[in-house]
PDB file of N, CA and C in Angstrom:
ATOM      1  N   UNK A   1     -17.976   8.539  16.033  1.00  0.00           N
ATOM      2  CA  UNK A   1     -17.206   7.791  15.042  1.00  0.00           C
ATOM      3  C   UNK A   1     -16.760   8.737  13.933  1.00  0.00           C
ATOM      4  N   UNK A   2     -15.243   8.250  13.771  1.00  0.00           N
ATOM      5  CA  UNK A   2     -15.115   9.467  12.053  1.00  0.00           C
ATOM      6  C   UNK A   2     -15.688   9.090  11.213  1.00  0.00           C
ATOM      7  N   UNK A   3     -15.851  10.429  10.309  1.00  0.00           N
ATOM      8  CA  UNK A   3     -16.517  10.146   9.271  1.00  0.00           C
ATOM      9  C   UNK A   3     -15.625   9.325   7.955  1.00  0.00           C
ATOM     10  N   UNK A   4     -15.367   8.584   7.420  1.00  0.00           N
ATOM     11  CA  UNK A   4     -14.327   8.361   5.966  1.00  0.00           C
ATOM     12  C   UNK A   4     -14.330   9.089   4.914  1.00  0.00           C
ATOM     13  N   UNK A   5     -13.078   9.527   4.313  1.00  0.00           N
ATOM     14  CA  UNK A   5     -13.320  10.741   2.949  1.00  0.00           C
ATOM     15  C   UNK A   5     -13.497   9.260   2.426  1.00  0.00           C
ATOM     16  N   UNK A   6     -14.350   9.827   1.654  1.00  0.00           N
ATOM     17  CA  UNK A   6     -14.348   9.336   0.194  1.00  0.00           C
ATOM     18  C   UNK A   6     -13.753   9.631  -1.035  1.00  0.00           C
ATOM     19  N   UNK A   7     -13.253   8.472  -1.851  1.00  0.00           N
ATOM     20  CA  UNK A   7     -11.865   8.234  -2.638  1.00  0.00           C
ATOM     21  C   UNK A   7     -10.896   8.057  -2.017  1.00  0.00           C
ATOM     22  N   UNK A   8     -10.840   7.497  -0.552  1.00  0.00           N
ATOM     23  CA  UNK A   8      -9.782   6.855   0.199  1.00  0.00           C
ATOM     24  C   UNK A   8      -9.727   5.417   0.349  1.00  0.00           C
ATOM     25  N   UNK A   9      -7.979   4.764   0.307  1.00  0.00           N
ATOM     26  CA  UNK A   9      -8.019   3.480   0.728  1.00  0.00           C
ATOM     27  C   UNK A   9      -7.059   3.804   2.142  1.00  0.00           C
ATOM     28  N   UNK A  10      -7.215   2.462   2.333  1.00  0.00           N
ATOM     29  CA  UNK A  10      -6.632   2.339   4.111  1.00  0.00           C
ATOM     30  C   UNK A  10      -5.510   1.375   3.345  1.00  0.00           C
ATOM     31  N   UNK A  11      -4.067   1.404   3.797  1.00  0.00           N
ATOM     32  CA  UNK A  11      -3.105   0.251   2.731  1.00  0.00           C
ATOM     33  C   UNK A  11      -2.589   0.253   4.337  1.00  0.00           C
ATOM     34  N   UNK A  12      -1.701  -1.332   4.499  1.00  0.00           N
ATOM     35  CA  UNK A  12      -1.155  -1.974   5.311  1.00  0.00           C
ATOM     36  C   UNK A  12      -0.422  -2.880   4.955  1.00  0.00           C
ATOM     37  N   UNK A  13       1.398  -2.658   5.281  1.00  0.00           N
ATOM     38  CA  UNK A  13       2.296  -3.370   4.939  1.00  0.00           C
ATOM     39  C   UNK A  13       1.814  -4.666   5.689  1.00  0.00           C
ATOM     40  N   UNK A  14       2.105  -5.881   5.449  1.00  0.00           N
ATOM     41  CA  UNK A  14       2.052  -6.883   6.230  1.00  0.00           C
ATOM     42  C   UNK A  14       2.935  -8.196   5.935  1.00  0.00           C
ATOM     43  N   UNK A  15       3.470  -8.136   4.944  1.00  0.00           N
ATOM     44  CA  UNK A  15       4.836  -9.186   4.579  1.00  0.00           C
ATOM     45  C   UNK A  15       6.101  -8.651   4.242  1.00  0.00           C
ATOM     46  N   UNK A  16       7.591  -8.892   4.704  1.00  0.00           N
ATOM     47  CA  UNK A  16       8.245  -8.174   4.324  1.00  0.00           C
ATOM     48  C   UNK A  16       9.104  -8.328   2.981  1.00  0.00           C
ATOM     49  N   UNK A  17       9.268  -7.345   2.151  1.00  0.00           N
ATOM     50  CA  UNK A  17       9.851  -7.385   0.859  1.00  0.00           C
ATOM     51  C   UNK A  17      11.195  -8.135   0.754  1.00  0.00           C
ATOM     52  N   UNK A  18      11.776  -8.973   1.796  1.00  0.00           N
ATOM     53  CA  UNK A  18      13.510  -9.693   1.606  1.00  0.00           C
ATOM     54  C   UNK A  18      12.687 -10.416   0.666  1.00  0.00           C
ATOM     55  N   UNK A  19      13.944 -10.689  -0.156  1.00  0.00           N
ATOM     56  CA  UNK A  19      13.727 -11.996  -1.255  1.00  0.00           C
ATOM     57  C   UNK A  19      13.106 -10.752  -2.688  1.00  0.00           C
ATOM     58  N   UNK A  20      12.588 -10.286  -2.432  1.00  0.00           N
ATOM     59  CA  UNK A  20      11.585  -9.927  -3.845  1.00  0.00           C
ATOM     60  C   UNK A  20      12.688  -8.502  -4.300  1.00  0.00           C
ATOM     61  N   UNK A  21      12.171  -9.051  -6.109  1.00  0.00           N
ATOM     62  CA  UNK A  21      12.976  -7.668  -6.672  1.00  0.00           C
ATOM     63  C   UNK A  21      12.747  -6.040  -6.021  1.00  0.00           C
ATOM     64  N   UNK A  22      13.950  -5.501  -7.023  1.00  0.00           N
ATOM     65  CA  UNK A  22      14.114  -4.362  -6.445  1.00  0.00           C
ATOM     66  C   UNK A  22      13.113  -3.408  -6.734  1.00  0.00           C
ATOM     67  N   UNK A  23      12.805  -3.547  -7.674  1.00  0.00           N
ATOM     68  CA  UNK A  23      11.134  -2.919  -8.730  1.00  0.00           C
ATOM     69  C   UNK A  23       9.888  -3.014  -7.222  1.00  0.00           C
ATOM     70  N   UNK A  24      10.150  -4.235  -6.728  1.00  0.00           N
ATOM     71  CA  UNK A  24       8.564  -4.180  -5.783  1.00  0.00           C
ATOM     72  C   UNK A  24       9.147  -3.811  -4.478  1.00  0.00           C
ATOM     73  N   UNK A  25      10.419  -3.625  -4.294  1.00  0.00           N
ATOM     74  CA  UNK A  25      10.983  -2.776  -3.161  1.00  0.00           C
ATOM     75  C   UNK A  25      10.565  -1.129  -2.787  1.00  0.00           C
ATOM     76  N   UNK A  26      11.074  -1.320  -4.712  1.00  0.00           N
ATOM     77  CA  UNK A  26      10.644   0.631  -5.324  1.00  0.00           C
ATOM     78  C   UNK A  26       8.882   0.778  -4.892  1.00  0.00           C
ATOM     79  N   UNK A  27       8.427  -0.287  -5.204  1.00  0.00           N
ATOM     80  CA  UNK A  27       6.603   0.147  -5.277  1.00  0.00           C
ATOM     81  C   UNK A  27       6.527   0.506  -3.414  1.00  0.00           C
ATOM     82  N   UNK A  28       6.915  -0.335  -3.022  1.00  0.00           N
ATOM     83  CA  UNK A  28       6.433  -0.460  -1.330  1.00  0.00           C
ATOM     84  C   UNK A  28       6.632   1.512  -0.755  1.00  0.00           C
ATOM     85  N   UNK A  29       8.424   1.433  -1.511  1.00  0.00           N
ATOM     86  CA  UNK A  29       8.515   2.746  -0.888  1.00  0.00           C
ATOM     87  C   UNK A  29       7.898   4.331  -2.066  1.00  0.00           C
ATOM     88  N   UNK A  30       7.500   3.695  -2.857  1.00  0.00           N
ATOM     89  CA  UNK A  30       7.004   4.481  -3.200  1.00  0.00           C
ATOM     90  C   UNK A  30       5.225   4.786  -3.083  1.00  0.00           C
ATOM     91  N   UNK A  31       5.024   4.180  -2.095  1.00  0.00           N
ATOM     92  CA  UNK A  31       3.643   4.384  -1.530  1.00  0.00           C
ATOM     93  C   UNK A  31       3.616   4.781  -0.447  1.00  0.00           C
ATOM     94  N   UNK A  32       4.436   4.746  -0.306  1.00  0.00           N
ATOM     95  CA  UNK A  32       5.097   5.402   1.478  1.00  0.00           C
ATOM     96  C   UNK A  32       5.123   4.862   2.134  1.00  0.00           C
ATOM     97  N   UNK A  33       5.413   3.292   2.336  1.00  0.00           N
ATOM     98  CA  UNK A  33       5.553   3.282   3.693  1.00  0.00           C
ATOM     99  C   UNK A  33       7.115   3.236   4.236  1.00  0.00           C
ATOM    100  N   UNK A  34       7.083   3.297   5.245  1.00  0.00           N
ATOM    101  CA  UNK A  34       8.614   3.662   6.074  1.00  0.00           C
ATOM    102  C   UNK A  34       9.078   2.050   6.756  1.00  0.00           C
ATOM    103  N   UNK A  35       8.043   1.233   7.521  1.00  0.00           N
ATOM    104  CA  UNK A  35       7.928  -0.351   8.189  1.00  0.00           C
ATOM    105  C   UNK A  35       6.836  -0.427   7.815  1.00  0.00           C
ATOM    106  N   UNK A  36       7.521  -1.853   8.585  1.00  0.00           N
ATOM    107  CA  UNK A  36       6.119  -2.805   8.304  1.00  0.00           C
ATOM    108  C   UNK A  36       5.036  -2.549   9.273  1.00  0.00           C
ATOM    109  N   UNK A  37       3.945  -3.051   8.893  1.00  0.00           N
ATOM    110  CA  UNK A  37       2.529  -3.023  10.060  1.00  0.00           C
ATOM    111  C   UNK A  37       1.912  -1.676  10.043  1.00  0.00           C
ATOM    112  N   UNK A  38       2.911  -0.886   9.049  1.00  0.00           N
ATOM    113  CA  UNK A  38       2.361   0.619   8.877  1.00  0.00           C
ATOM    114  C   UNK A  38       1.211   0.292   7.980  1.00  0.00           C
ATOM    115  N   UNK A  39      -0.312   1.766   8.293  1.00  0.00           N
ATOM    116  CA  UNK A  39      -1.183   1.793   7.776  1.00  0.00           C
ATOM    117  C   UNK A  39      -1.189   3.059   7.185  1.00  0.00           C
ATOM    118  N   UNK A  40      -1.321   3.386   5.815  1.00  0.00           N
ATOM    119  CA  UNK A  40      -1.280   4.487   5.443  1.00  0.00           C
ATOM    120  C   UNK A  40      -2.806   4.805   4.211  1.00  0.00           C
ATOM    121  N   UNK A  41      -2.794   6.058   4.139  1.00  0.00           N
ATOM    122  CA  UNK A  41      -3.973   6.240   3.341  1.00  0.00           C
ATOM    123  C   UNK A  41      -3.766   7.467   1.865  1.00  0.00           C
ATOM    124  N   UNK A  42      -4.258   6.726   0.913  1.00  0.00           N
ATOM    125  CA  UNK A  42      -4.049   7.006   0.078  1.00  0.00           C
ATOM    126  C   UNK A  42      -5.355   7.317  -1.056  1.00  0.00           C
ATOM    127  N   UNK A  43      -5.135   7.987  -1.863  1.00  0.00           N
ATOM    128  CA  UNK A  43      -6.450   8.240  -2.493  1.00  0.00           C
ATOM    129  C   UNK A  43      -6.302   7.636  -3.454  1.00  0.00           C
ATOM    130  N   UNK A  44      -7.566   7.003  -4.333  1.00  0.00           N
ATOM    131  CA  UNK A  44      -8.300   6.103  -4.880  1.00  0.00           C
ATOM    132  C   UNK A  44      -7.840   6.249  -6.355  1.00  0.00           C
ATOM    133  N   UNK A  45      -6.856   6.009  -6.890  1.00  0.00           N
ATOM    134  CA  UNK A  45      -6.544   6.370  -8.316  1.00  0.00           C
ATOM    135  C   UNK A  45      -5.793   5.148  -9.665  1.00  0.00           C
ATOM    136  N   UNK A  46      -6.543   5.269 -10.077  1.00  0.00           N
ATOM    137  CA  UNK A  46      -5.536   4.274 -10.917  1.00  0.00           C
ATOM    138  C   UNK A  46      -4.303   3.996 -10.812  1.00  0.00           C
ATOM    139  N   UNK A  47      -3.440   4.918 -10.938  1.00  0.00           N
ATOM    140  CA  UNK A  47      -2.214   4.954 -10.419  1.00  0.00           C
ATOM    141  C   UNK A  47      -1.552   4.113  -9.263  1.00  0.00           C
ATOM    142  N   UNK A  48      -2.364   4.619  -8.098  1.00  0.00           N
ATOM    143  CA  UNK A  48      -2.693   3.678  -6.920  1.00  0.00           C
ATOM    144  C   UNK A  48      -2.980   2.252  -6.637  1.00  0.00           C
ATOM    145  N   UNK A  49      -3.803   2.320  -7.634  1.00  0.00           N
ATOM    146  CA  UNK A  49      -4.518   0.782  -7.177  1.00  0.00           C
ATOM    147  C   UNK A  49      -3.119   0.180  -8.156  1.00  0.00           C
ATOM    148  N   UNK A  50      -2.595   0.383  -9.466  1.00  0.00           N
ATOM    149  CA  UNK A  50      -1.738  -0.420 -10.172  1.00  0.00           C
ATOM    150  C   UNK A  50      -0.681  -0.721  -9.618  1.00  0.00           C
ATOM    151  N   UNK A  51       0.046   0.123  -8.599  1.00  0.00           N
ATOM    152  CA  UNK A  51       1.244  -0.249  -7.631  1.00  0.00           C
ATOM    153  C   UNK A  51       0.643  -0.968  -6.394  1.00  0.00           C
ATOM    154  N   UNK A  52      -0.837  -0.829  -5.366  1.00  0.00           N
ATOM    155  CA  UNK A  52      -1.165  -2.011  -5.285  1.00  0.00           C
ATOM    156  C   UNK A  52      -0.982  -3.135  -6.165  1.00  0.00           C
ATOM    157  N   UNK A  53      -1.719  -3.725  -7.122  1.00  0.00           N
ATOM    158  CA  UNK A  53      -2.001  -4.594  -7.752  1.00  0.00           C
ATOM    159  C   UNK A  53      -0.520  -5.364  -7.530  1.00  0.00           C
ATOM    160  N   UNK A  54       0.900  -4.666  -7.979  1.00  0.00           N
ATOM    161  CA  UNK A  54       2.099  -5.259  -8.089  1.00  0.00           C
ATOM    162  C   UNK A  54       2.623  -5.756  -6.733  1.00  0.00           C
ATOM    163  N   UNK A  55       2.341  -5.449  -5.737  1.00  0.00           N
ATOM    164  CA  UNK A  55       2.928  -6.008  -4.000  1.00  0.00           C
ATOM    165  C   UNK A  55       1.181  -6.348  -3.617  1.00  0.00           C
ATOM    166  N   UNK A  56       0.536  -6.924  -4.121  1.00  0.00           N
ATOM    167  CA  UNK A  56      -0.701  -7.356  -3.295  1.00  0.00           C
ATOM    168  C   UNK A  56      -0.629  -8.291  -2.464  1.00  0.00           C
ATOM    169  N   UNK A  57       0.504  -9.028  -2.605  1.00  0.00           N
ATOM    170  CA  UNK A  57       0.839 -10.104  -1.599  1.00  0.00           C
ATOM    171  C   UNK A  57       1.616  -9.938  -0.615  1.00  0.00           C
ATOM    172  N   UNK A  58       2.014  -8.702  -0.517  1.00  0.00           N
ATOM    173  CA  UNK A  58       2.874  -7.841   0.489  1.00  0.00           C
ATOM    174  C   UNK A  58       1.799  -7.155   1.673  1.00  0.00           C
ATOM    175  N   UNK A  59       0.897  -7.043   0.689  1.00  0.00           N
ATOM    176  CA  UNK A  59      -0.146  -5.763   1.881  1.00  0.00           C
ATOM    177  C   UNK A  59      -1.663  -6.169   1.787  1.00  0.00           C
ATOM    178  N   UNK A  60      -2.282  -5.276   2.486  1.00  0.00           N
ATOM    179  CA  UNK A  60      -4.027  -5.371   2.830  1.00  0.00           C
ATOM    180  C   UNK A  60      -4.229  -4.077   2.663  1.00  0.00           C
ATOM    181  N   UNK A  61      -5.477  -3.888   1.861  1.00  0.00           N
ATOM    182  CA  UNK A  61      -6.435  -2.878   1.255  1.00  0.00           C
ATOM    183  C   UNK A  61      -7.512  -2.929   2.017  1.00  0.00           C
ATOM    184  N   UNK A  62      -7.897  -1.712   2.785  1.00  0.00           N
ATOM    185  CA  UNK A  62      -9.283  -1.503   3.304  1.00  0.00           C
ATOM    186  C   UNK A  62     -10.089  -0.577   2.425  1.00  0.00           C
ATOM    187  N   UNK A  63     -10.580  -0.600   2.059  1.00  0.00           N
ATOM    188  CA  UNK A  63     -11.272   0.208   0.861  1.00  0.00           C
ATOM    189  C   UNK A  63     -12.751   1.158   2.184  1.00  0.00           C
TER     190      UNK A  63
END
């Protein structure tokens, strides 16, 4: 089994941004993702979690 770094999250698009401003368009792609159902990983930062916080209803956090 891998091991997990620590200070990593696991993020996963899972609703798509039609309808919602352009601001939480900007957050989605500015976390990187490219589509939807993408899982990407990101390190653990304030920064981070606050552009989570703004599309939380867009995506899933595996911590």
């Amino acid at each position: 089994m891998a091991k997990k770094k620590s200070g990593t999250l696991k993020i996963k698009w899972v609703r798509s941004f039609i309808g919602c401003p352009r601001d939480m368009r900007q957050t989605i792609r500015g976390l990187g993702f490219r589509r939807m159902q993408q899982v990407i990983e990101r390190a653990d930062t304030p920064a981070i979690r606050g552009m989570i916080d703004k599309v939380r209803h867009l995506v899933e956090v595996q911590e």
